[in-house]
Protein backbone atom coordinates (compact mmCIF):
# COMPACT_ATOMS: atom_id res chain seq x y z
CA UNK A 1 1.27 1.58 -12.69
CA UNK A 2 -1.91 1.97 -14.40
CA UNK A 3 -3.88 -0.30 -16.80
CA UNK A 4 -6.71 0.55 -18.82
CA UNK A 5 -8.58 -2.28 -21.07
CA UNK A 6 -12.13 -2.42 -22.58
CA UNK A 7 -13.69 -6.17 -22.44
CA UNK A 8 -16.75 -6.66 -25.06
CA UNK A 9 -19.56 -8.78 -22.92
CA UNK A 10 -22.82 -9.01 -25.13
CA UNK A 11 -24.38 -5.87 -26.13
CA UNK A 12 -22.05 -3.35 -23.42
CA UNK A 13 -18.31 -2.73 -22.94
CA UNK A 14 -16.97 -3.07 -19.65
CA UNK A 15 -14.35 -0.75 -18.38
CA UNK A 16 -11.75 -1.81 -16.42
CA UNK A 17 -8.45 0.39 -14.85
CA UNK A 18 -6.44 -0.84 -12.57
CA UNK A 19 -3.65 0.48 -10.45
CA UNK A 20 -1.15 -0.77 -8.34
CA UNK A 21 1.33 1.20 -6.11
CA UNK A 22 4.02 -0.16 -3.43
CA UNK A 23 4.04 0.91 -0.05
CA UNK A 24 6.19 -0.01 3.68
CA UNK A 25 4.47 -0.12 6.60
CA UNK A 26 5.44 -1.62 10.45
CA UNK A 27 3.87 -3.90 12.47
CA UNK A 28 5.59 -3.67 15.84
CA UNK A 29 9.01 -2.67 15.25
CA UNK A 30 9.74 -4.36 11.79
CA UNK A 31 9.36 -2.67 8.50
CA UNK A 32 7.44 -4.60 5.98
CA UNK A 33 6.80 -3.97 2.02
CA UNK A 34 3.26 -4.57 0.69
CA UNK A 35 1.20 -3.81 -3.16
CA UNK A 36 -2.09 -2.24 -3.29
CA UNK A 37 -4.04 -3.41 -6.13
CA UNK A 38 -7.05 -1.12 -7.11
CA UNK A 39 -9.79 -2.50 -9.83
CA UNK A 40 -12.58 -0.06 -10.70
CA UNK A 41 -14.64 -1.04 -13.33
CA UNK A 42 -17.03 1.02 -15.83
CA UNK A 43 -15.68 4.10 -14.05
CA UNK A 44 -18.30 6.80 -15.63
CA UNK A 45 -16.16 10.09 -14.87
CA UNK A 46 -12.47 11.49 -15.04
CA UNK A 47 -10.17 9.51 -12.44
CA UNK A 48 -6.87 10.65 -10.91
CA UNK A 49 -4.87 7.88 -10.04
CA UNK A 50 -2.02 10.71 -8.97
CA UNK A 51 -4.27 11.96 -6.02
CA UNK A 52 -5.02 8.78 -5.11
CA UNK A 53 -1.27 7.82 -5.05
CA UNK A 54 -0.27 10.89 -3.48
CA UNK A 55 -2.75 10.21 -0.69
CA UNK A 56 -1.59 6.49 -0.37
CA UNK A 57 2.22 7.56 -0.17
CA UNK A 58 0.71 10.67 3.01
CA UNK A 59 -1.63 8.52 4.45
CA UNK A 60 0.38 4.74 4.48
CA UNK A 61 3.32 4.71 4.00
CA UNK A 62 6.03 4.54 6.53
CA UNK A 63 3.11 3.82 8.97
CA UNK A 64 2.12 1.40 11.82
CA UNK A 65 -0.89 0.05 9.86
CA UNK A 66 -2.31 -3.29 9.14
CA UNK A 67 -3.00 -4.80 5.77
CA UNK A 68 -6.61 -5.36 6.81
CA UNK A 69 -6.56 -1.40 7.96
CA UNK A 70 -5.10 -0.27 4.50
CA UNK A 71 -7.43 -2.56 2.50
CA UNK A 72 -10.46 -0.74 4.24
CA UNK A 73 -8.62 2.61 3.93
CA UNK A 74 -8.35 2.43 0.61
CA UNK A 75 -11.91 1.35 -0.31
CA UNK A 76 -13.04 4.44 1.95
CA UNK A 77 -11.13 6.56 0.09
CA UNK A 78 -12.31 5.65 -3.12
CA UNK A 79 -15.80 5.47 -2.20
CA UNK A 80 -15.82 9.16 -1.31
CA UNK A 81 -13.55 9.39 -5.29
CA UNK A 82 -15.61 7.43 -7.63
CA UNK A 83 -19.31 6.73 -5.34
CA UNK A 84 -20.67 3.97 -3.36
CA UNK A 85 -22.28 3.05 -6.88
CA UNK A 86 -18.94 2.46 -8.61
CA UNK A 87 -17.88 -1.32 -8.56
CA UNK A 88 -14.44 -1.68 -7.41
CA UNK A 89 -11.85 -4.38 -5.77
CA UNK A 90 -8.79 -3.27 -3.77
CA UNK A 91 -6.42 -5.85 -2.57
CA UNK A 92 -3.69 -5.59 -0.41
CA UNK A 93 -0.73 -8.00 -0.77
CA UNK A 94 2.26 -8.19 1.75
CA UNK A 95 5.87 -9.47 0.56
CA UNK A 96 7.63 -11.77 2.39
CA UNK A 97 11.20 -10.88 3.35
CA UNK A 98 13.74 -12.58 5.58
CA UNK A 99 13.46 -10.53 8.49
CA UNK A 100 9.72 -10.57 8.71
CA UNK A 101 7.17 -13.09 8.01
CA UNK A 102 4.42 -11.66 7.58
CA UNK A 103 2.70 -12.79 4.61
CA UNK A 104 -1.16 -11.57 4.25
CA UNK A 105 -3.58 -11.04 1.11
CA UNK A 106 -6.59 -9.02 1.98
CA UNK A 107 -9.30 -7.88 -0.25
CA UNK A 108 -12.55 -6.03 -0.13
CA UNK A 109 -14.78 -5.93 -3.69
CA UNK A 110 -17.73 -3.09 -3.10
């Protein structure tokens, strides 16, 4: 899902997109669902949020990966995108279910 808005701060407009995609991972043995929330803000160039979906869906899910190691992932991969000079947040959000509790929010803002 993607979401592009323009918010008027004093003399500039900030650009803001953000994406969010659903991925499972495991921990152990038990499969676990979990949203990745990407903010980039006055991105300056073209962005493809399919690429960087399409990578998400090779790279995470279905893996044995921690929300901490996907957070960090993710901000990797988008620093090699969009630049180390690009402002971004990526937050990773696991949902609870009955058979695993597991609940963790992680975030990294660059």
């Amino acid at each position: 899902m993607i979401y592009n808005k323009s918010i008027e701060g004093g003399f500039f407009m900030k650009n803001e997109l953000t994406l969010s995609t659903s991925v499972y991972c495991y921990d152990t043995s038990k499969k676990y669902a979990m949203d990745i929330y990407v903010k980039l803000y006055n991105t300056g160039h073209v962005f493809s949020y399919e690429l960087l979906n399409n990578w998400i869906r090779e790279t995470i899910d279905g893996k044995a990966v921690m929300p901490e190691e996907v957070c960090e992932l993710v901000d990797r991969k988008l620093s090699k995108i969009v630049g180390d000079h690009t402002p971004r947040k990526v937050k990773v959000v696991t949902k609870r279910n009955p058979e695993h509790y597991i609940n963790v929010e992680y975030t990294i803002e660059s």
